[in-house]
C-alpha atoms as a PDB file:
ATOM      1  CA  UNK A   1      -9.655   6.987  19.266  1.00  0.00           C
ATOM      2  CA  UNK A   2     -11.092   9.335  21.909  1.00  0.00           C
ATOM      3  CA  UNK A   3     -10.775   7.156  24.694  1.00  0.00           C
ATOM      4  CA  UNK A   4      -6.783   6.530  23.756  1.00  0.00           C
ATOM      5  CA  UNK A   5      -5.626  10.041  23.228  1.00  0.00           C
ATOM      6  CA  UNK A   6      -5.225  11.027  26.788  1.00  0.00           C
ATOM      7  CA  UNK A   7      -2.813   7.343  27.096  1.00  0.00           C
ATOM      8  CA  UNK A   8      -1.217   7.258  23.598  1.00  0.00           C
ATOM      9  CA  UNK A   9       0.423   9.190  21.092  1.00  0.00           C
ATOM     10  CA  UNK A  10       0.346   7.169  18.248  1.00  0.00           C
ATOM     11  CA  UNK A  11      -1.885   3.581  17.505  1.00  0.00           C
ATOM     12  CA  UNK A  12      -0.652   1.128  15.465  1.00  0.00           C
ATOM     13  CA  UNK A  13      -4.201  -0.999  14.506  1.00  0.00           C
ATOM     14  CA  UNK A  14      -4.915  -4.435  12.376  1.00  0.00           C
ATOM     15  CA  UNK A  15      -7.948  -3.871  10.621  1.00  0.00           C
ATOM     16  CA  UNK A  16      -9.286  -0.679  12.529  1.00  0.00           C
ATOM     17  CA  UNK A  17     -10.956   1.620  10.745  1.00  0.00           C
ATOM     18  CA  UNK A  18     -10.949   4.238  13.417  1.00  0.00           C
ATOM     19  CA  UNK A  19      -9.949   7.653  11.882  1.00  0.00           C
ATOM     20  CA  UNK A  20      -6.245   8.443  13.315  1.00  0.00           C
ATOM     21  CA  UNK A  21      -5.258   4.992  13.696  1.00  0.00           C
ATOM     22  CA  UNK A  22      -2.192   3.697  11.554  1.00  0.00           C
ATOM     23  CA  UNK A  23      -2.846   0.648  10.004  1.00  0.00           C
ATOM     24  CA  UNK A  24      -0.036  -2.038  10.211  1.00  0.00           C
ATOM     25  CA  UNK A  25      -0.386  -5.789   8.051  1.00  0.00           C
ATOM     26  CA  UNK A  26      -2.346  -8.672   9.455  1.00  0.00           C
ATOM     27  CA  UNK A  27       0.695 -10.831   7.765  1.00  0.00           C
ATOM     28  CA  UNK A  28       0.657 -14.499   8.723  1.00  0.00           C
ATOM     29  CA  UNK A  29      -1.402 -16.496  10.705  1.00  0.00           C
ATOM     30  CA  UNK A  30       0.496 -17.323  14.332  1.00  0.00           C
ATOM     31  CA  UNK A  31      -0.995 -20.727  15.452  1.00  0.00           C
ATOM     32  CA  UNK A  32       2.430 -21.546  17.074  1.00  0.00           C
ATOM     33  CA  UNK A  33       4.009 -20.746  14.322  1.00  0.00           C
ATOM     34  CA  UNK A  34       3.659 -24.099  12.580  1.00  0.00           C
ATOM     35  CA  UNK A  35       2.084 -22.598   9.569  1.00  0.00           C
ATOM     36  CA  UNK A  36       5.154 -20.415   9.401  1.00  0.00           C
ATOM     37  CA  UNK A  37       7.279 -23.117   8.613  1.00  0.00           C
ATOM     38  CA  UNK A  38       4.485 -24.957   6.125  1.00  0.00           C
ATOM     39  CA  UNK A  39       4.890 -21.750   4.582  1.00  0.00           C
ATOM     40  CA  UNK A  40       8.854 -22.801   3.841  1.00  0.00           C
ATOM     41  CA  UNK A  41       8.355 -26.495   2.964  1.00  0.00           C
ATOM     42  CA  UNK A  42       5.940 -26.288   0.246  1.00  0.00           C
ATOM     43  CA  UNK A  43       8.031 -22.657  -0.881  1.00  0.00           C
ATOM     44  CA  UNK A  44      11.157 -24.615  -0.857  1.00  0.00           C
ATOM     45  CA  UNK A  45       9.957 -28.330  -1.829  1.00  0.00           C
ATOM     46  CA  UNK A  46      10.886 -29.057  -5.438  1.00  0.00           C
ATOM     47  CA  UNK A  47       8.290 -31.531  -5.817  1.00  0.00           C
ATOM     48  CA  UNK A  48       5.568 -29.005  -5.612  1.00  0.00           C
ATOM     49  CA  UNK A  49       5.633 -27.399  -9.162  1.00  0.00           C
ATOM     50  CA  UNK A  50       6.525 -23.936  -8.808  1.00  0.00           C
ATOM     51  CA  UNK A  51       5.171 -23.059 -12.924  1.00  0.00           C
ATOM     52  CA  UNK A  52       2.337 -20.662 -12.761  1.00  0.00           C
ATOM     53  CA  UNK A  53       0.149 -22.255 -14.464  1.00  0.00           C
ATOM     54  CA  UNK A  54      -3.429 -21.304 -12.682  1.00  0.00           C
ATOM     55  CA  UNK A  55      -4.434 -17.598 -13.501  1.00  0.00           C
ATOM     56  CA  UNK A  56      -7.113 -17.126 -11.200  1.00  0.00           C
ATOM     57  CA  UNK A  57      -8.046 -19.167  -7.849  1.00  0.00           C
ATOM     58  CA  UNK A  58     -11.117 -18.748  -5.518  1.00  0.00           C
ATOM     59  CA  UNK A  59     -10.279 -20.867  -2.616  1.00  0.00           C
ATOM     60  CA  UNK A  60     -12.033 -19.467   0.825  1.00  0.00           C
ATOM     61  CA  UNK A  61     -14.412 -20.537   3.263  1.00  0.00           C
ATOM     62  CA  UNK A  62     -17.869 -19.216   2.939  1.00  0.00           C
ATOM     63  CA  UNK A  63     -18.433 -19.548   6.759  1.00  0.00           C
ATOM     64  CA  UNK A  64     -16.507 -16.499   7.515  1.00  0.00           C
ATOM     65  CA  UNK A  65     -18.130 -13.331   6.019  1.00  0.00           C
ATOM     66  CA  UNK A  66     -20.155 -15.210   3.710  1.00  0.00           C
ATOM     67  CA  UNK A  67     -22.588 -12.696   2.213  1.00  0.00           C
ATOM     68  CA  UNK A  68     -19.090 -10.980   0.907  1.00  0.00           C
ATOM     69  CA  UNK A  69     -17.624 -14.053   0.158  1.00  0.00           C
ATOM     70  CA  UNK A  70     -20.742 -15.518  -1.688  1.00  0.00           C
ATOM     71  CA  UNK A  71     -20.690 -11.974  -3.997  1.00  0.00           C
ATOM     72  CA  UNK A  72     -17.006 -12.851  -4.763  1.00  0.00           C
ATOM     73  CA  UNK A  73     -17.298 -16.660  -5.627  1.00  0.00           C
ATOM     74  CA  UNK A  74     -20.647 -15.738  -7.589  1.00  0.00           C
ATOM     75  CA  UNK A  75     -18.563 -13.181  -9.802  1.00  0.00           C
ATOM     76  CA  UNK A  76     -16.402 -16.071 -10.849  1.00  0.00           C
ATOM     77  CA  UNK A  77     -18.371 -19.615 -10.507  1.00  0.00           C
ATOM     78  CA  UNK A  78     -18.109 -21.503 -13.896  1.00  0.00           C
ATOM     79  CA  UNK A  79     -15.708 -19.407 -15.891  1.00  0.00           C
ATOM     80  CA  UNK A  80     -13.216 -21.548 -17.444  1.00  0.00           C
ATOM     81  CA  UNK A  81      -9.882 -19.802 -16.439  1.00  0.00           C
ATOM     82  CA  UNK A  82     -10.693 -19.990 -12.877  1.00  0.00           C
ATOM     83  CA  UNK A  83     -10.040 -22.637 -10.377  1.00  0.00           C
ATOM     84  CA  UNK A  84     -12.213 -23.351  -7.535  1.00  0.00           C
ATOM     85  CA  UNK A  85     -12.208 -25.136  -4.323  1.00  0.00           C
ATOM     86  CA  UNK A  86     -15.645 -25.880  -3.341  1.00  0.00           C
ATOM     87  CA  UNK A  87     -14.555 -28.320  -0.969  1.00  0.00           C
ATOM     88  CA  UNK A  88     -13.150 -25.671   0.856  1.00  0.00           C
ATOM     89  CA  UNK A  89     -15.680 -23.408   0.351  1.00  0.00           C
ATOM     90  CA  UNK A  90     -18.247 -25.427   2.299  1.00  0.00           C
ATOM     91  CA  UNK A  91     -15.907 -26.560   4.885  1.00  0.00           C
ATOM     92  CA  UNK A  92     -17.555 -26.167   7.912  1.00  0.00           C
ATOM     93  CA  UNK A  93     -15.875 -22.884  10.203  1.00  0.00           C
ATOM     94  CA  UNK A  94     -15.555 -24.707  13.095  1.00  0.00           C
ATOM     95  CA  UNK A  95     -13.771 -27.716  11.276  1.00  0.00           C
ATOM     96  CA  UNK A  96     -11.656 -25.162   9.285  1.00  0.00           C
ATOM     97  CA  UNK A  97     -10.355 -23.789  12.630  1.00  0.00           C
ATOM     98  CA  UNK A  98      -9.048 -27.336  14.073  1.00  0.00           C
ATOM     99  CA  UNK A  99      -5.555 -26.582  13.065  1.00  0.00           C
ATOM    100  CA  UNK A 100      -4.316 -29.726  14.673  1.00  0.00           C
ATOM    101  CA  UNK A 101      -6.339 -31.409  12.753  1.00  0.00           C
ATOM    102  CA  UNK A 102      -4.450 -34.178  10.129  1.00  0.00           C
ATOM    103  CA  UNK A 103      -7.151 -33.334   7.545  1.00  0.00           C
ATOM    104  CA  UNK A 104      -6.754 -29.422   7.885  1.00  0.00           C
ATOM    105  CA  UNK A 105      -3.332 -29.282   7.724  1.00  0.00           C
ATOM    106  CA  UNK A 106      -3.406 -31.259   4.658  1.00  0.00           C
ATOM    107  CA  UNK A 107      -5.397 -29.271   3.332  1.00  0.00           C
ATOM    108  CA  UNK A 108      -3.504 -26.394   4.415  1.00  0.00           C
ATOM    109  CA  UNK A 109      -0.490 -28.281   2.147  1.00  0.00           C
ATOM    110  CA  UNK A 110      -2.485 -28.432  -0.590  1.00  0.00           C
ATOM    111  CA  UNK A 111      -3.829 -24.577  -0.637  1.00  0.00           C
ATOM    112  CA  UNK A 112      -0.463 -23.773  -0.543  1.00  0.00           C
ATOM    113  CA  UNK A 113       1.080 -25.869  -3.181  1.00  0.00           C
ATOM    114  CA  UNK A 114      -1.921 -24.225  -4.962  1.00  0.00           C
ATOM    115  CA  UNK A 115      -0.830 -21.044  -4.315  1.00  0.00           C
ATOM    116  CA  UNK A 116       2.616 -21.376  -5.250  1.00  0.00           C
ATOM    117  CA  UNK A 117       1.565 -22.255  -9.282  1.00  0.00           C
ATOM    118  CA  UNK A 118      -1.244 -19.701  -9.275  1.00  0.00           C
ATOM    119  CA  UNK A 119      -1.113 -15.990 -10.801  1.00  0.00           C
ATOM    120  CA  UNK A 120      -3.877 -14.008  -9.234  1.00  0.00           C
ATOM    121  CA  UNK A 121      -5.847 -14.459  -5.938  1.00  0.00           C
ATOM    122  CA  UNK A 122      -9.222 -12.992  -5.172  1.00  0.00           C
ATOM    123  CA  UNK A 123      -9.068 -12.210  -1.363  1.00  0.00           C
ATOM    124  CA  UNK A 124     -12.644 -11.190   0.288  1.00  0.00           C
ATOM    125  CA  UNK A 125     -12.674 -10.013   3.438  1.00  0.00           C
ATOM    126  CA  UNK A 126     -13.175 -12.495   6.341  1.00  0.00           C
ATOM    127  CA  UNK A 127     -13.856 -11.496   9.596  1.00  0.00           C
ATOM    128  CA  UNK A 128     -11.760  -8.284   8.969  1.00  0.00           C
ATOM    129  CA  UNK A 129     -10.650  -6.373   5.847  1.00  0.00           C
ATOM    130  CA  UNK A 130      -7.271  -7.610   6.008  1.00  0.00           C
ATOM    131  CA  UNK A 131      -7.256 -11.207   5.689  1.00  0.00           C
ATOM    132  CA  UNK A 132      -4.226 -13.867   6.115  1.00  0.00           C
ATOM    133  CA  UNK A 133      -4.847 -14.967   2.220  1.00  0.00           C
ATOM    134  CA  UNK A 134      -3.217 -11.297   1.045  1.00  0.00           C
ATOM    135  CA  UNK A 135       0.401 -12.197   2.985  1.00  0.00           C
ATOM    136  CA  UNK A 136       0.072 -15.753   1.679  1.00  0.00           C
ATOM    137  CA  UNK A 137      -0.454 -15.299  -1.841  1.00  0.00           C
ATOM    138  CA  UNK A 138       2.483 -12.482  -1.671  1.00  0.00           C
ATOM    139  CA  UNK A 139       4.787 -14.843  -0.175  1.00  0.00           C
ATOM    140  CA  UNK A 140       4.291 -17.304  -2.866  1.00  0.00           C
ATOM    141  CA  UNK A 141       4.537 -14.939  -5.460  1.00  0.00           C
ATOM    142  CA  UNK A 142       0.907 -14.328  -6.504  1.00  0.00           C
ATOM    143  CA  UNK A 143      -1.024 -11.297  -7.101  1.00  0.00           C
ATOM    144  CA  UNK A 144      -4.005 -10.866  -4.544  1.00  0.00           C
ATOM    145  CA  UNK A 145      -6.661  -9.255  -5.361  1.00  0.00           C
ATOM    146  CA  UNK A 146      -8.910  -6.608  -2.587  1.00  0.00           C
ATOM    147  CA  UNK A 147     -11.786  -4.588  -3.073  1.00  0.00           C
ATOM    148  CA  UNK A 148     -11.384  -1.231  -2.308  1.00  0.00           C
ATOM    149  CA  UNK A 149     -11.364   0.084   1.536  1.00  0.00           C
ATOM    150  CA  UNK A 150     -10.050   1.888   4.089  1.00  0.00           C
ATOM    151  CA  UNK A 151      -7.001  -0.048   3.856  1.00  0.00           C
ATOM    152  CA  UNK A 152      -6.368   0.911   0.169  1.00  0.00           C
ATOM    153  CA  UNK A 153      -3.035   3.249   1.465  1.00  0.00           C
ATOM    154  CA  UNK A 154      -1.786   0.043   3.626  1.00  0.00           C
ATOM    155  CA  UNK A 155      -2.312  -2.325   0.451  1.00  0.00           C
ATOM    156  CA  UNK A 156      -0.490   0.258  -2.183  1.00  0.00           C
ATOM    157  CA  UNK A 157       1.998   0.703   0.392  1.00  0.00           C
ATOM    158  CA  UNK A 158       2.659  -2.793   0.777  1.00  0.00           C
ATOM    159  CA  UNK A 159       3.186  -3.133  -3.179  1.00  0.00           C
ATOM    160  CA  UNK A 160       2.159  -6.262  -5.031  1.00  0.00           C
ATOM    161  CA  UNK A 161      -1.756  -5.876  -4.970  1.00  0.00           C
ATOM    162  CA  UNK A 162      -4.528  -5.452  -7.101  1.00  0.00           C
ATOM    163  CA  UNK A 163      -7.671  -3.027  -5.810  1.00  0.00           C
ATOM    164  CA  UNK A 164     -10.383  -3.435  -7.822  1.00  0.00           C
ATOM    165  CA  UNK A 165     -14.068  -1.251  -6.939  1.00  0.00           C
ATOM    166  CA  UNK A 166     -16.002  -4.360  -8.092  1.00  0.00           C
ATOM    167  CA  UNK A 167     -15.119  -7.884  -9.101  1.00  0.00           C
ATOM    168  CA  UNK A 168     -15.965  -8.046 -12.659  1.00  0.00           C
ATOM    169  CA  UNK A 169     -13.037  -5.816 -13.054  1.00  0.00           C
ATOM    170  CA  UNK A 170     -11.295  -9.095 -12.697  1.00  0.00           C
ATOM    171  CA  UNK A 171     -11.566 -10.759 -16.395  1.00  0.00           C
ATOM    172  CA  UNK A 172      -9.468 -12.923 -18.276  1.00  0.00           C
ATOM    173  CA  UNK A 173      -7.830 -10.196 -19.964  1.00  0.00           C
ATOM    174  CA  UNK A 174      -7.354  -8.162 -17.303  1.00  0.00           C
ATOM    175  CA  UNK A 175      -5.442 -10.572 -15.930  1.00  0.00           C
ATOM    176  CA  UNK A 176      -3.330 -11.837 -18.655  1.00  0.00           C
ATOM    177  CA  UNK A 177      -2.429  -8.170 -19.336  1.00  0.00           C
ATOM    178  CA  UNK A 178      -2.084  -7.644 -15.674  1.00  0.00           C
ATOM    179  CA  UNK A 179       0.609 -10.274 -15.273  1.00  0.00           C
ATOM    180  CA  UNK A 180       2.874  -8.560 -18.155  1.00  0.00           C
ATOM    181  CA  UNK A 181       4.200  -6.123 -15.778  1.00  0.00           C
ATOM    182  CA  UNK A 182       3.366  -7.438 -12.190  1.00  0.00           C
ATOM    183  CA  UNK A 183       5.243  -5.987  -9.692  1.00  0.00           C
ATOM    184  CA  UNK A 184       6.697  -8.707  -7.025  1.00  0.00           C
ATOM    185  CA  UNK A 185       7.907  -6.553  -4.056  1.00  0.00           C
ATOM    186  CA  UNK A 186      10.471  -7.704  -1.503  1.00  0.00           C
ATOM    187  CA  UNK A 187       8.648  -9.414   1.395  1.00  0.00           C
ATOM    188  CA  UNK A 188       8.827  -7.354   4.860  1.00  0.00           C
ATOM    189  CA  UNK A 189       5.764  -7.090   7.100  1.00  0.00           C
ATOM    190  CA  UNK A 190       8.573  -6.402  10.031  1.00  0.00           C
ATOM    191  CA  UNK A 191       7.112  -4.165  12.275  1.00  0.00           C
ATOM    192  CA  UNK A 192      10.272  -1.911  12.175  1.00  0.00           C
ATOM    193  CA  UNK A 193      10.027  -0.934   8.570  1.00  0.00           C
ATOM    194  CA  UNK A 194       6.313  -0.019   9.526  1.00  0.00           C
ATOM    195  CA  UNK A 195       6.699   2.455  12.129  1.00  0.00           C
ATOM    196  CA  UNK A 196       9.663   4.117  10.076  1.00  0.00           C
ATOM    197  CA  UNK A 197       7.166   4.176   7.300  1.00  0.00           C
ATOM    198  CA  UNK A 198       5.000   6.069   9.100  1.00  0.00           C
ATOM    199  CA  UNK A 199       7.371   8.149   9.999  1.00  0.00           C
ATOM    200  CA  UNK A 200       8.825   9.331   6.761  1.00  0.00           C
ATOM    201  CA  UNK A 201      11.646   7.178   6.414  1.00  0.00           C
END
């Protein structure tokens, strides 16, 4: 932050943890925007049940961050009201970034149509704190839920999230209860509202 003072008045960062900087939301993954609209078809395709009927879903690949990521799916391997994609888990990294690949973007399909019946989503960090899986779960009306960080005043800002210190916070109860009186906040990651966030308004 040093080394931008003397050029900038304010910085805007994605996962920075730089005291100073303002943190704005990772939000959606970009690759030409095809995901975007993925993100609408499986939303908006009446096939694809929409009943939540999956409380808890582990579904990341350990190739990114995986000593986090391992802690996480540990916490929550064989329990009974959890689902769990080991398929995707072991994915290979490299594969998992092909995103032109037939096989990836069904798979991409199916995460989501997984998303859309599912209640709560544990979201590890990946190769930053902020991590695509956060937007996507919000945007199909799950809960995700973050360890505690530096971004904890982004997350509660953003509305809609579950901080936890440590996983086994994250029980079947907890949940159930939890899901009583989720709160489902109106979707803007514009960068508009951000700024006038920051700036009191």
């Amino acid at each position: 932050m040093e080394l931008v003072k003397p050029y900038a008045s304010e910085v805007y960062a994605v996962n920075c943890s730089a005291k100073g900087a303002k943190q704005i939301p990772l939000g959606f993954r970009d690759d030409q925007y095809a995901y975007h609209k993925t993100l609408y078809d499986v939303l908006n395709d009446s096939s694809k049940p929409s009943e939540k009927s999956v409380l808890c879903l582990v579904n990341f690949n350990l190739g990114t961050n995986g000593g986090e990521r391992a802690v996480a799916r540990d916490n929550f391997k064989g329990k009974s009201w959890v689902s769990m994609s080991e398929n995707y888990m072991n994915l290979n990294t490299g594969k998992s970034l092909e995103h032109s690949d037939p096989e990836i973007q069904k798979m991409r399909v199916e995460y989501y149509t997984e998303l859309k019946r599912t209640k709560f989503v544990i979201c590890p960090p990946g190769t930053g704190k902020d991590t695509h899986r956060v937007y996507e779960t919000l945007f199909f009306g799950a809960v995700p839920v973050i360890k505690t960080s530096f971004l904890d005043p982004l997350y509660e800002r953003l509305g809609g999230c579950w901080i936890v210190k440590d996983w086994a916070e994250v029980t079947e109860e907890a949940c159930n209860e939890r899901w009583k009186n989720v709160n489902r906040p109106k979707m803007d990651f514009g960068a508009k509202r951000w700024l006038l966030a920051f700036d009191g308004t």
